[in-house]
PDB file of N, CA and C in Angstrom:
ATOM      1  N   UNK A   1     -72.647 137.361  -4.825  1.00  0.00           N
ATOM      2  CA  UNK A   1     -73.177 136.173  -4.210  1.00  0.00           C
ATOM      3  C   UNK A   1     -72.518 134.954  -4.842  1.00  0.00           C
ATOM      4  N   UNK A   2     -71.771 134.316  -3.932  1.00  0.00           N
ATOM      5  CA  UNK A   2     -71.258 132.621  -4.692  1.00  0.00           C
ATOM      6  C   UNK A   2     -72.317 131.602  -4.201  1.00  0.00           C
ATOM      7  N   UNK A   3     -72.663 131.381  -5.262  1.00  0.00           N
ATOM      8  CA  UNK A   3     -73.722 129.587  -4.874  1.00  0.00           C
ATOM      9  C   UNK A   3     -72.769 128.319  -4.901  1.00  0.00           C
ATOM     10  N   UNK A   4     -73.122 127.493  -4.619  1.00  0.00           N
ATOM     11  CA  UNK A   4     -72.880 126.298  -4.539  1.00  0.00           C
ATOM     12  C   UNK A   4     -73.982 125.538  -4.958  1.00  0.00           C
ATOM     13  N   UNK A   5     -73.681 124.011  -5.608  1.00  0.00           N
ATOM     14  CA  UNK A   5     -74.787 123.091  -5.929  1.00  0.00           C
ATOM     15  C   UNK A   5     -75.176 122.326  -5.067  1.00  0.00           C
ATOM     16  N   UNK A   6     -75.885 121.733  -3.746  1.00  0.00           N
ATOM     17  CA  UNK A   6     -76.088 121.301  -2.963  1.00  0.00           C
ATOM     18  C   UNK A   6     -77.023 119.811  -3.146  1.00  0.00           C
ATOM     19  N   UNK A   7     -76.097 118.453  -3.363  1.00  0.00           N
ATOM     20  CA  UNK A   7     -77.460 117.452  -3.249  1.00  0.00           C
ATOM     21  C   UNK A   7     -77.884 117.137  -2.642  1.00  0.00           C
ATOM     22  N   UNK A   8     -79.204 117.150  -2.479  1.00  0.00           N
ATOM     23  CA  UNK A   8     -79.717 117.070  -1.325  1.00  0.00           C
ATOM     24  C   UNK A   8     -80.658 115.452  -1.288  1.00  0.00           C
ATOM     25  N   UNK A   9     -80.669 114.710  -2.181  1.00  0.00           N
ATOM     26  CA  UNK A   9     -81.153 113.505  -2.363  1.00  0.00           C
ATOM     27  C   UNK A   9     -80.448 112.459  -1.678  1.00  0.00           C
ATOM     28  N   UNK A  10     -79.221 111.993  -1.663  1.00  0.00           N
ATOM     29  CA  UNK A  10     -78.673 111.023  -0.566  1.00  0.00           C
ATOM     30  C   UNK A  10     -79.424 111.423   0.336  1.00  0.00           C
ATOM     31  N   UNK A  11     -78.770 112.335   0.882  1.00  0.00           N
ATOM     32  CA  UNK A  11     -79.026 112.307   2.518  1.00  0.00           C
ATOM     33  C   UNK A  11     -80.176 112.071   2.738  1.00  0.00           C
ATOM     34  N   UNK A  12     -81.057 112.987   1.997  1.00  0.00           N
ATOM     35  CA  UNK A  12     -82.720 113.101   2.167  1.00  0.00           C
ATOM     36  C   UNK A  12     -83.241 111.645   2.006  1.00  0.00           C
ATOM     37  N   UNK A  13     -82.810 110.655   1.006  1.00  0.00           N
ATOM     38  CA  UNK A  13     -83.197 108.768   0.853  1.00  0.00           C
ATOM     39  C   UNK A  13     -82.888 108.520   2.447  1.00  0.00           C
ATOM     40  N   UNK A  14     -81.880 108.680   2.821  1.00  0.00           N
ATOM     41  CA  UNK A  14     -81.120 108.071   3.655  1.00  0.00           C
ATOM     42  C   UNK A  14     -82.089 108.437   5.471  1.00  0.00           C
ATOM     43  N   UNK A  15     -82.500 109.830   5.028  1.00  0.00           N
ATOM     44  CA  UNK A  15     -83.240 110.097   6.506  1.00  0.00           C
ATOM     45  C   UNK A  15     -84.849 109.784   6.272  1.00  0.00           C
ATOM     46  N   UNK A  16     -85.392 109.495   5.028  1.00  0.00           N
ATOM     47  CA  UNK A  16     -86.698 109.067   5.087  1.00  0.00           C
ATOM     48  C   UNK A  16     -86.883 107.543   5.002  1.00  0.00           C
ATOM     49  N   UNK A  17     -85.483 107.340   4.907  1.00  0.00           N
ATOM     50  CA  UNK A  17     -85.478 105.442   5.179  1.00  0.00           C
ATOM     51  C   UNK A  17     -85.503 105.449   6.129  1.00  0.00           C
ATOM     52  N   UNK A  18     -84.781 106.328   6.941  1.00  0.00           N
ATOM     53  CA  UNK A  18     -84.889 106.264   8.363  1.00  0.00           C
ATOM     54  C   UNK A  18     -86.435 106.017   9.333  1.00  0.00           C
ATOM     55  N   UNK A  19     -86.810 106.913   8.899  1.00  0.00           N
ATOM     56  CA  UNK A  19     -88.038 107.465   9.559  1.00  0.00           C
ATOM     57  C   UNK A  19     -89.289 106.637   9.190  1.00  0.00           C
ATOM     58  N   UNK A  20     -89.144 105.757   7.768  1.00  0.00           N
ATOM     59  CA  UNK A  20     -90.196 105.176   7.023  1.00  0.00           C
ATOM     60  C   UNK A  20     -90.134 103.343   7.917  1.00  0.00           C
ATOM     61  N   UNK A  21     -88.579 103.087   8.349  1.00  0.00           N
ATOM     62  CA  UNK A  21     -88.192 101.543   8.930  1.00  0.00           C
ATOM     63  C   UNK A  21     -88.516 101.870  10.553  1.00  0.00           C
ATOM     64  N   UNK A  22     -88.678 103.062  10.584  1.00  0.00           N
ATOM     65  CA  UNK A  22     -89.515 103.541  12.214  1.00  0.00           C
ATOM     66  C   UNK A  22     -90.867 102.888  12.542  1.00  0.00           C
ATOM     67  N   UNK A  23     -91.333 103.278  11.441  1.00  0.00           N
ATOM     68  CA  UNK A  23     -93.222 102.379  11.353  1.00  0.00           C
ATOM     69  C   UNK A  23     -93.168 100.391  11.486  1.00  0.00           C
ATOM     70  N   UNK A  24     -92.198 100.045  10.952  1.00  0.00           N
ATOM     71  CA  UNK A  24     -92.249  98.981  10.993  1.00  0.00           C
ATOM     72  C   UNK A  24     -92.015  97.930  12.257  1.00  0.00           C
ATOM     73  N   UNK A  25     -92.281  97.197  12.528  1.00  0.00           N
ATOM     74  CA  UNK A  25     -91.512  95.797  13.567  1.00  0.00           C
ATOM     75  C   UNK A  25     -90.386  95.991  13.588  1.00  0.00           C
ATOM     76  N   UNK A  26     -89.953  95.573  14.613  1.00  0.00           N
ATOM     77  CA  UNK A  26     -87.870  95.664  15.033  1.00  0.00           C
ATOM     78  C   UNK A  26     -88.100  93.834  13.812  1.00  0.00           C
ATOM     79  N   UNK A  27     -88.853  93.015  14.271  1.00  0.00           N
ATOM     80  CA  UNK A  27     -87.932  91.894  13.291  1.00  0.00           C
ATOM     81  C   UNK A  27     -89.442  91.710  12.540  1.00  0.00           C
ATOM     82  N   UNK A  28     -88.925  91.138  10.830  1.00  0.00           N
ATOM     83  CA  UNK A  28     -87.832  91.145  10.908  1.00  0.00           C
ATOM     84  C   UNK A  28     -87.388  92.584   9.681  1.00  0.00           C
ATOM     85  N   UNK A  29     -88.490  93.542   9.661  1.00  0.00           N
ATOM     86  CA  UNK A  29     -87.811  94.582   9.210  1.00  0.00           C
ATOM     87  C   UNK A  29     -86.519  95.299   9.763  1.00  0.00           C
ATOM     88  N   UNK A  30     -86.837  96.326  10.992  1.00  0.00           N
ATOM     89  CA  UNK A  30     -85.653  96.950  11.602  1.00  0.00           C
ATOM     90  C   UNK A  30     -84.268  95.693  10.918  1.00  0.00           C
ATOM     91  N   UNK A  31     -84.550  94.748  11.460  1.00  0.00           N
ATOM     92  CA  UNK A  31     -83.461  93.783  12.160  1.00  0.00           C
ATOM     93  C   UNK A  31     -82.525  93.583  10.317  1.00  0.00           C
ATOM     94  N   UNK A  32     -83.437  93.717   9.494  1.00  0.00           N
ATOM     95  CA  UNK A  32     -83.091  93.100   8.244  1.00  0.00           C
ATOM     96  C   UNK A  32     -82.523  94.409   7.796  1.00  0.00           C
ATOM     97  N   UNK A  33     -82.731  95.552   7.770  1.00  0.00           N
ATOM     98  CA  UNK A  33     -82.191  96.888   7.118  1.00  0.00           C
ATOM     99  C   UNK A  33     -80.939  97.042   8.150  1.00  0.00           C
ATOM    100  N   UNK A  34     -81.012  96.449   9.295  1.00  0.00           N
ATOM    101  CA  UNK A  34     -79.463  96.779  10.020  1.00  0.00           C
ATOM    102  C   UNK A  34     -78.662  96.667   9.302  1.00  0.00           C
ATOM    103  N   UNK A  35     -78.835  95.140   8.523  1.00  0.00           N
ATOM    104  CA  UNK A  35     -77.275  94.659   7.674  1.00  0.00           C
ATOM    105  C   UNK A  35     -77.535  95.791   6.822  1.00  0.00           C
ATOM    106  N   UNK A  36     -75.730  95.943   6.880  1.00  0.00           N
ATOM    107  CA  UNK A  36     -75.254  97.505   5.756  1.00  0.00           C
ATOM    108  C   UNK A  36     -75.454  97.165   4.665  1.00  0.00           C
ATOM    109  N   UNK A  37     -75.364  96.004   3.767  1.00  0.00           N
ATOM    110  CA  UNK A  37     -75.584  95.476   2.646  1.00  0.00           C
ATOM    111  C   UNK A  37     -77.432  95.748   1.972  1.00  0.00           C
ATOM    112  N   UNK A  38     -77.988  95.023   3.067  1.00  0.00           N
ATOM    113  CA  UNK A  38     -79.432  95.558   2.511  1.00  0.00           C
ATOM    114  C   UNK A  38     -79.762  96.902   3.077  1.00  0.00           C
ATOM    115  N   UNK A  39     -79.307  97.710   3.675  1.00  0.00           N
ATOM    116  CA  UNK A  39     -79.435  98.926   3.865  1.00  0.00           C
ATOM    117  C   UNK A  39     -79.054  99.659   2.621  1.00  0.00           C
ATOM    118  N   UNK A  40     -78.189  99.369   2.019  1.00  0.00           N
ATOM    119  CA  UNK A  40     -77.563  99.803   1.144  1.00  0.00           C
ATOM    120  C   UNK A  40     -78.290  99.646  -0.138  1.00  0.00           C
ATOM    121  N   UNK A  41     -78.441  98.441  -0.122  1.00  0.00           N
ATOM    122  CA  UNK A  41     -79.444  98.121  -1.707  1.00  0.00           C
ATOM    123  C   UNK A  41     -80.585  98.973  -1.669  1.00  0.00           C
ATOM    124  N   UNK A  42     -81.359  98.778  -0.575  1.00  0.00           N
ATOM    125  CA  UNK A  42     -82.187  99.946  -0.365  1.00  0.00           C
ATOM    126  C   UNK A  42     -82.391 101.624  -0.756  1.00  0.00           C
ATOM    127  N   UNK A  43     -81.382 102.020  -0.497  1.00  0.00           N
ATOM    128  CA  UNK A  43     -80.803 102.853  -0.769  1.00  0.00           C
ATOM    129  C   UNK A  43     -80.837 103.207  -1.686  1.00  0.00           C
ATOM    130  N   UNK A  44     -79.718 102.363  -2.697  1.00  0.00           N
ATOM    131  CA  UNK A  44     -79.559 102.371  -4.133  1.00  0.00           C
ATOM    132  C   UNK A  44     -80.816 102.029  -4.866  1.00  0.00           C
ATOM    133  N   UNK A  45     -81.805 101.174  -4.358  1.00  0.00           N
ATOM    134  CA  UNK A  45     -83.200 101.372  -5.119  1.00  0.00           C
ATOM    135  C   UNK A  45     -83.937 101.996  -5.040  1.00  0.00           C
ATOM    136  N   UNK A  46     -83.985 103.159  -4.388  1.00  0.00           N
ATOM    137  CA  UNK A  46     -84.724 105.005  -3.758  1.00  0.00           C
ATOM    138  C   UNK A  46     -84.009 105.360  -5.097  1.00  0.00           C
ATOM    139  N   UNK A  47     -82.944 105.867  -4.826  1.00  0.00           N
ATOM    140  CA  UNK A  47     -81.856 106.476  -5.742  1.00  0.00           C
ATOM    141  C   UNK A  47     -81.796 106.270  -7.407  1.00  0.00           C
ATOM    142  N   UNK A  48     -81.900 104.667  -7.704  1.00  0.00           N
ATOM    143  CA  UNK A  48     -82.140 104.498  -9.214  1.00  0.00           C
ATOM    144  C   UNK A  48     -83.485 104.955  -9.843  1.00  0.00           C
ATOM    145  N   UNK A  49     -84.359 105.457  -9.198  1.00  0.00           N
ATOM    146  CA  UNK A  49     -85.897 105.785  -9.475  1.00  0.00           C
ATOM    147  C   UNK A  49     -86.265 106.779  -9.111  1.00  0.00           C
ATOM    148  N   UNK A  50     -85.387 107.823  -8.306  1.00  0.00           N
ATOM    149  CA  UNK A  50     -85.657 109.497  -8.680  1.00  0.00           C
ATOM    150  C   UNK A  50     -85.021 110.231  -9.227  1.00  0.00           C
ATOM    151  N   UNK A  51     -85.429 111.076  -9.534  1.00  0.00           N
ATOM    152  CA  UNK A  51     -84.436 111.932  -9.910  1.00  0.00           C
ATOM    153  C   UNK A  51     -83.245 113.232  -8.833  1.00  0.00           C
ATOM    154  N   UNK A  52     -82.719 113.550  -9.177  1.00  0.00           N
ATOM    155  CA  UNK A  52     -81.853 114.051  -8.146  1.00  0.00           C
ATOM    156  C   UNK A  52     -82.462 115.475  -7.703  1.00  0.00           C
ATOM    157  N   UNK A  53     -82.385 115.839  -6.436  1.00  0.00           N
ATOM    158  CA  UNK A  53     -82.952 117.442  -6.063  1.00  0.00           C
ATOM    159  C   UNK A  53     -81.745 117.965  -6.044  1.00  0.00           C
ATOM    160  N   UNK A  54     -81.552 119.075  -6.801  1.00  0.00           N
ATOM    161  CA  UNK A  54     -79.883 120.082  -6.173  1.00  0.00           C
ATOM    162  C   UNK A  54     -80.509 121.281  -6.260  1.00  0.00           C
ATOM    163  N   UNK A  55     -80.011 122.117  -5.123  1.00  0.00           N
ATOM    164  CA  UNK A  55     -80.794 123.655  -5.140  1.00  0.00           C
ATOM    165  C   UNK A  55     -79.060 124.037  -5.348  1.00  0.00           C
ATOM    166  N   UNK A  56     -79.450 125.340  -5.888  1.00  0.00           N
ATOM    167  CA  UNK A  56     -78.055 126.552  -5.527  1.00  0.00           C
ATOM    168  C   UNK A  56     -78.404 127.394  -4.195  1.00  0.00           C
ATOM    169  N   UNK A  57     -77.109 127.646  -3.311  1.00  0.00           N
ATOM    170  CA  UNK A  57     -77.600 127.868  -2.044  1.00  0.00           C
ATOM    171  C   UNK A  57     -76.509 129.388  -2.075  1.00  0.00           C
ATOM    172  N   UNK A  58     -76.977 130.256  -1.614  1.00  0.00           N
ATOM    173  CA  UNK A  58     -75.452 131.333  -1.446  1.00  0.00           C
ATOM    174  C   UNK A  58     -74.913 130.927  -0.253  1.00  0.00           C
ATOM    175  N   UNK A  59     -73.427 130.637  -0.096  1.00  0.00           N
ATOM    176  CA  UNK A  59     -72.387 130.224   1.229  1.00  0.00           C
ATOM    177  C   UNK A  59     -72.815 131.038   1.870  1.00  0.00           C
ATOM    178  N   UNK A  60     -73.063 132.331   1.680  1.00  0.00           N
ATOM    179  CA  UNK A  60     -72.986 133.417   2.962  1.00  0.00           C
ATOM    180  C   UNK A  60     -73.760 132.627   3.856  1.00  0.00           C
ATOM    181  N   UNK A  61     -75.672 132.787   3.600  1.00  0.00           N
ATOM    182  CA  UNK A  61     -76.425 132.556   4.334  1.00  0.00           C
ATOM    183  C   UNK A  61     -76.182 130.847   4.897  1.00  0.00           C
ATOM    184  N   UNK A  62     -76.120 130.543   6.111  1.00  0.00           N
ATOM    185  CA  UNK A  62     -76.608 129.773   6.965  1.00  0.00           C
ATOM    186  C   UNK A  62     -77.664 129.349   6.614  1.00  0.00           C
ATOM    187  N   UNK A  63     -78.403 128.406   6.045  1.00  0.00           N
ATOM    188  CA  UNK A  63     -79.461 127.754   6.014  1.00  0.00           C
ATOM    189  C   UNK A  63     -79.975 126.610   6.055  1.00  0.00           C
ATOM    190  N   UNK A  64     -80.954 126.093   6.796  1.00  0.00           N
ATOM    191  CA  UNK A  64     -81.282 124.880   7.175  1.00  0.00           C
ATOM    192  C   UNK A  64     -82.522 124.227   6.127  1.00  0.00           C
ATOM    193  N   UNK A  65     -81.649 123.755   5.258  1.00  0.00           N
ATOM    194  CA  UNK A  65     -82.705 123.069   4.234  1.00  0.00           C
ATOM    195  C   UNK A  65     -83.133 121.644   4.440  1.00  0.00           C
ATOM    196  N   UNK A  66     -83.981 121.486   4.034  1.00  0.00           N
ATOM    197  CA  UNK A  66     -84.477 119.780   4.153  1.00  0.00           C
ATOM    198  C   UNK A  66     -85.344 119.780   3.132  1.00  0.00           C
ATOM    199  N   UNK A  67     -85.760 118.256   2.836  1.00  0.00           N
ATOM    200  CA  UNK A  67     -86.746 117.983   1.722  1.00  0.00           C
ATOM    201  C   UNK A  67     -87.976 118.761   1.692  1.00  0.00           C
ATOM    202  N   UNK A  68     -88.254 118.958   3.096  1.00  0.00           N
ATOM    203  CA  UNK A  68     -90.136 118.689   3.533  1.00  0.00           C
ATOM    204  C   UNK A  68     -90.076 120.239   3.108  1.00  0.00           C
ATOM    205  N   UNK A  69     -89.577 120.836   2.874  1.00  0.00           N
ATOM    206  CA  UNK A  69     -88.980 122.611   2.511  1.00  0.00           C
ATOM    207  C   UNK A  69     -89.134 122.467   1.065  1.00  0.00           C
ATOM    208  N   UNK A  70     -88.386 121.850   0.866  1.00  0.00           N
ATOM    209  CA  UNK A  70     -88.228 121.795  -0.927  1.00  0.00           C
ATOM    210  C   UNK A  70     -89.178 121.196  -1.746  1.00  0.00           C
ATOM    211  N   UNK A  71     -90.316 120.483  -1.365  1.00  0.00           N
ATOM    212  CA  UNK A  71     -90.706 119.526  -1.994  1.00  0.00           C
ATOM    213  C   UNK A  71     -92.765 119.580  -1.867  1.00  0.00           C
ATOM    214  N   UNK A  72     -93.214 119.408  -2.903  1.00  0.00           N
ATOM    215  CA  UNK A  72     -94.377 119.106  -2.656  1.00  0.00           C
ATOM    216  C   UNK A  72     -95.008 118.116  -1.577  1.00  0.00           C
ATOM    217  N   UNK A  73     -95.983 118.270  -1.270  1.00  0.00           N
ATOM    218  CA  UNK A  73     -96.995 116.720  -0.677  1.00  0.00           C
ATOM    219  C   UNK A  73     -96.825 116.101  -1.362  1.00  0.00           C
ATOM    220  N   UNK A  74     -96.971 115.714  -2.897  1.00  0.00           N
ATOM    221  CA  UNK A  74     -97.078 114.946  -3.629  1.00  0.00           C
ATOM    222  C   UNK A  74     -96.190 114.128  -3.906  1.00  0.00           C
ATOM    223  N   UNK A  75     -94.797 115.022  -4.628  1.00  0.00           N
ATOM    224  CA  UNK A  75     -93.353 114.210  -4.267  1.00  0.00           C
ATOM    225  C   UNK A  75     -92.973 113.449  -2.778  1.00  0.00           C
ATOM    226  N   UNK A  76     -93.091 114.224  -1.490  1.00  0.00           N
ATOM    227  CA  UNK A  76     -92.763 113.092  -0.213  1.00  0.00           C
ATOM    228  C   UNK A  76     -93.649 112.000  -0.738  1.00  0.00           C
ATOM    229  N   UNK A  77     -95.161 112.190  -0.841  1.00  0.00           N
ATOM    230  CA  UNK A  77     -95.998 111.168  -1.148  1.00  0.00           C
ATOM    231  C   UNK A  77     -95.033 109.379  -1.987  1.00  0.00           C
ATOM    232  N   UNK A  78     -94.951 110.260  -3.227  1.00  0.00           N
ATOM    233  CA  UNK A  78     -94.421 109.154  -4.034  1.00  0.00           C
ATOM    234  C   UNK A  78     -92.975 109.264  -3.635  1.00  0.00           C
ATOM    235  N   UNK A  79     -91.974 109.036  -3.216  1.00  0.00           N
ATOM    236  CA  UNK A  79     -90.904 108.992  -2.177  1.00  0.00           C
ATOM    237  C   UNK A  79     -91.543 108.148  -1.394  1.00  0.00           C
ATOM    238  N   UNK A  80     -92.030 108.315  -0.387  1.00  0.00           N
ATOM    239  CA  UNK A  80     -92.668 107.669   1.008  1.00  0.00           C
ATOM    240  C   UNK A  80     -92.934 105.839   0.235  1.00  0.00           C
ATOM    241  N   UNK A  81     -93.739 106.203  -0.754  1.00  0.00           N
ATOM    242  CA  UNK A  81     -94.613 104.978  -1.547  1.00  0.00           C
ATOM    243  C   UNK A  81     -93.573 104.210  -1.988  1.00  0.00           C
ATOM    244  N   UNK A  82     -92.253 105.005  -2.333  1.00  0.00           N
ATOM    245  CA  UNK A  82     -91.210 104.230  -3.564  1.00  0.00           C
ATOM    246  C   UNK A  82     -90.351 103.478  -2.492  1.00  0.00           C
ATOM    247  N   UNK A  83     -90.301 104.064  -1.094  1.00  0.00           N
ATOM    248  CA  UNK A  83     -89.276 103.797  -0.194  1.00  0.00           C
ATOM    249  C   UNK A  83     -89.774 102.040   0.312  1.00  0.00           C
ATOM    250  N   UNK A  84     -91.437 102.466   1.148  1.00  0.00           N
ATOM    251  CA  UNK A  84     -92.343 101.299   1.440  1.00  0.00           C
ATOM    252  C   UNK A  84     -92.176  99.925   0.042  1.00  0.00           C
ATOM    253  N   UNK A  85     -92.026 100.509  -1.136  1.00  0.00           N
ATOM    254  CA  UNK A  85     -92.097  99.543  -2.553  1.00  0.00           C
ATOM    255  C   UNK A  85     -90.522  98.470  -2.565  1.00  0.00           C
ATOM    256  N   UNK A  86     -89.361  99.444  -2.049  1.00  0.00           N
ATOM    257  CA  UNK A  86     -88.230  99.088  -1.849  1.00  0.00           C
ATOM    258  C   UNK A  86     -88.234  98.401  -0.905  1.00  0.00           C
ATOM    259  N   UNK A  87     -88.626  98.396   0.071  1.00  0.00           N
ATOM    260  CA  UNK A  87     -88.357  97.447   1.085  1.00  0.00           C
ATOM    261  C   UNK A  87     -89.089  96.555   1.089  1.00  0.00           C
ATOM    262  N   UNK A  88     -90.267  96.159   0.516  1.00  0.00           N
ATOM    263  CA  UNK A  88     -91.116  94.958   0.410  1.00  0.00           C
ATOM    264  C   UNK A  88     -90.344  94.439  -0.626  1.00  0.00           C
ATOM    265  N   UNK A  89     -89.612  95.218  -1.473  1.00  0.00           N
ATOM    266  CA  UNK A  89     -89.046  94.255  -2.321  1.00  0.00           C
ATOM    267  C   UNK A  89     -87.676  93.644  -2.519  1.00  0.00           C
ATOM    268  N   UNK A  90     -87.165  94.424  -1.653  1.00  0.00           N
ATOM    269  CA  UNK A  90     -85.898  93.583  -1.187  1.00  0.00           C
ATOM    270  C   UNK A  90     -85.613  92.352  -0.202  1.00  0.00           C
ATOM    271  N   UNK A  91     -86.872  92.736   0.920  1.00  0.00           N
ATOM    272  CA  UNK A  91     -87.081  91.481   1.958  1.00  0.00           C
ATOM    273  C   UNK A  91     -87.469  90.173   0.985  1.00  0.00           C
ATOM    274  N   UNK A  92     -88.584  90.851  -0.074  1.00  0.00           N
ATOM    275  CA  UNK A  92     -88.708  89.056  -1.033  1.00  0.00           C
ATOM    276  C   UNK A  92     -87.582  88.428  -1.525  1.00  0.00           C
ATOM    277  N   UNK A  93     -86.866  89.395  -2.523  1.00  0.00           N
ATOM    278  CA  UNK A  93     -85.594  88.914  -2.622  1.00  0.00           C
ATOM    279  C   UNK A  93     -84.976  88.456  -1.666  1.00  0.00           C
ATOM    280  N   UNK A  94     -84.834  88.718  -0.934  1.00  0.00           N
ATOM    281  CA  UNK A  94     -83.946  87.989   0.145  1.00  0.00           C
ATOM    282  C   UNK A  94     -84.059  87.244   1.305  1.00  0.00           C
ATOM    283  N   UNK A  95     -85.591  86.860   1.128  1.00  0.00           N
ATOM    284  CA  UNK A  95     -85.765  86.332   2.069  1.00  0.00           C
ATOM    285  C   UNK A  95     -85.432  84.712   2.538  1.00  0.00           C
ATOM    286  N   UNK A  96     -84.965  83.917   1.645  1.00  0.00           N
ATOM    287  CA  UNK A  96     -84.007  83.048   2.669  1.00  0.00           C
ATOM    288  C   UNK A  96     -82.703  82.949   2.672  1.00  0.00           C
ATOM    289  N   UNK A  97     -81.899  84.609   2.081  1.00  0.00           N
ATOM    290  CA  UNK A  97     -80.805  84.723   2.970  1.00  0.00           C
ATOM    291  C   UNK A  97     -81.227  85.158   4.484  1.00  0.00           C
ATOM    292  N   UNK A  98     -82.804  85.790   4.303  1.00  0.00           N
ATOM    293  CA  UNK A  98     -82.745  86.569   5.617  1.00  0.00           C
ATOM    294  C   UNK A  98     -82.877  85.058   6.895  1.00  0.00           C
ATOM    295  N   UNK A  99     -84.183  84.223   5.824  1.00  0.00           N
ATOM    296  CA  UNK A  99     -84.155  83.522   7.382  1.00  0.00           C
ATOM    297  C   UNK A  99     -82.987  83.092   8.162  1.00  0.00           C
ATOM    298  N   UNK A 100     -82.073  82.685   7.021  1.00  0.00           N
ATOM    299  CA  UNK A 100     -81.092  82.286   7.851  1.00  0.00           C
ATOM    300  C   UNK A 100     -80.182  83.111   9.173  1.00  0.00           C
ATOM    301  N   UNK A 101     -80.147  84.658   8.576  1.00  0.00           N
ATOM    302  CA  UNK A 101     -79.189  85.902   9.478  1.00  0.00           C
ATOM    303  C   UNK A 101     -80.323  86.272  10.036  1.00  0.00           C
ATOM    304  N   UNK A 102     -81.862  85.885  10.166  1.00  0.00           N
ATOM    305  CA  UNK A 102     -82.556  86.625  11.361  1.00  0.00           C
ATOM    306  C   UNK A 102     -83.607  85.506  11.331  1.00  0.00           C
ATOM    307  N   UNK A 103     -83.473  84.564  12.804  1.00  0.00           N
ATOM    308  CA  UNK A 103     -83.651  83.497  12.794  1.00  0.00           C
ATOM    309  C   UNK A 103     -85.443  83.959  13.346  1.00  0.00           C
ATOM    310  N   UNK A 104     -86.513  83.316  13.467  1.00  0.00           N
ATOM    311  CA  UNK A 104     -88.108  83.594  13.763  1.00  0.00           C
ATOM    312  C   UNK A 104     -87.763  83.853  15.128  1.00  0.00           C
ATOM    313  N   UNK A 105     -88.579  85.250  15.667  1.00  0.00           N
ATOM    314  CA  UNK A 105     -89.004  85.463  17.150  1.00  0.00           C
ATOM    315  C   UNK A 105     -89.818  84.332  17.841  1.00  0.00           C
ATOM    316  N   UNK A 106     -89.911  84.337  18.848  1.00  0.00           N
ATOM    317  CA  UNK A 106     -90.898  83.089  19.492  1.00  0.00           C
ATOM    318  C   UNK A 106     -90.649  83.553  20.545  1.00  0.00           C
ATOM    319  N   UNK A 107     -92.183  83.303  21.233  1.00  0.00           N
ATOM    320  CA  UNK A 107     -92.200  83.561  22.759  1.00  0.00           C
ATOM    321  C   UNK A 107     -92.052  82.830  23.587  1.00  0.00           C
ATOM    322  N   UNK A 108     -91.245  83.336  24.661  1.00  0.00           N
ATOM    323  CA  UNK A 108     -90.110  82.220  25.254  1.00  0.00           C
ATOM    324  C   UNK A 108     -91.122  81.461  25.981  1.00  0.00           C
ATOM    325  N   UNK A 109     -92.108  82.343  26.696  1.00  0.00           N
ATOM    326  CA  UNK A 109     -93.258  81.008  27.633  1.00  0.00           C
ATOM    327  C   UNK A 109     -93.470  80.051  26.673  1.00  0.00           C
ATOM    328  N   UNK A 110     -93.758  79.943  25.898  1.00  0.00           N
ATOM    329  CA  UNK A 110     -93.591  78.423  24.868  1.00  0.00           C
ATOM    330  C   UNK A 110     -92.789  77.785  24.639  1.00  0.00           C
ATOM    331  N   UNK A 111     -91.652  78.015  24.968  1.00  0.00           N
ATOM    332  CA  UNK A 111     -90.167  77.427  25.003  1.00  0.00           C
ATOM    333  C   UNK A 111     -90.011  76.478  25.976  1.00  0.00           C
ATOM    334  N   UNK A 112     -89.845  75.143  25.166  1.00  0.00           N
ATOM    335  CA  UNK A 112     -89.943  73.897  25.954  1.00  0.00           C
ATOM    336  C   UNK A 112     -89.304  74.117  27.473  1.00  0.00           C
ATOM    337  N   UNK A 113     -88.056  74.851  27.150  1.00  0.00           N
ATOM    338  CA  UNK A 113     -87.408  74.757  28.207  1.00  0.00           C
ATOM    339  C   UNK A 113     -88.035  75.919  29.527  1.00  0.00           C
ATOM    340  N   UNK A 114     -88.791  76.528  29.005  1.00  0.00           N
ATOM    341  CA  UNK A 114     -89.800  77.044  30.045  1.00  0.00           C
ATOM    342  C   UNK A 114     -90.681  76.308  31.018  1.00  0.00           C
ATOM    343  N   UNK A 115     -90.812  75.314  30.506  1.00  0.00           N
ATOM    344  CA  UNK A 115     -92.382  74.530  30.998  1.00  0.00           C
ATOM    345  C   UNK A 115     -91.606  73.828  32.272  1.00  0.00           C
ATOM    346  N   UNK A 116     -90.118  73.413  32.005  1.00  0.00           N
ATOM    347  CA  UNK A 116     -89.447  72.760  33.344  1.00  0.00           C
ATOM    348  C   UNK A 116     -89.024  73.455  34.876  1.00  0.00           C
TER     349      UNK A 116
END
């Protein structure tokens, strides 16, 4: 049997960011994790605060691993919590680079130029 070391933590940050910026508003969450830059910091602040998952896998078998497989309730739990912690805390940080690159929604029937 040959194993391999498999990390499985990128990807796994990367698809529960996914799924965690799902719950939120398109603006100005969605809209603010678009930019690759704070997507990225994001990222990297999941990443500096866990520790890494690597299983050994044998090449032969075909197998479809994922976190929710590998991992307690408890760990997604605090994951889920650390991800939600990251993104409240990067929007503060950045929030008047953001106002500026994601300008306030407003509803257009209130838009002066509606009323004409």
């Amino acid at each position: 049997m040959t194993a391999k070391g498999i990390d499985l933590t990128a990807p796994t940050i990367v698809e529960q960011i996914e799924s965690a910026l799902e719950t939120y508003p398109d603006h100005p969450y969605q809209r603010a994790f678009a930019i690759p830059d704070l997507r990225q910091e994001l990222i990297t602040y999941v990443l500096s605060r866990i520790s890494s998952c690597d299983v050994a896998v044998d090449k032969s078998k075909q197998l479809s691993l994922n976190f929710k497989t590998l991992t307690s309730p408890e760990i997604r739990g605090c994951l889920e919590a650390l991800i939600y912690q990251g993104i409240r805390h990067i929007l503060n940080e950045n929030e008047e680079r953001l106002s500026h690159q994601i300008p306030e929604e407003f509803d257009s029937e209130f838009a002066s130029s509606y009323w004409f």
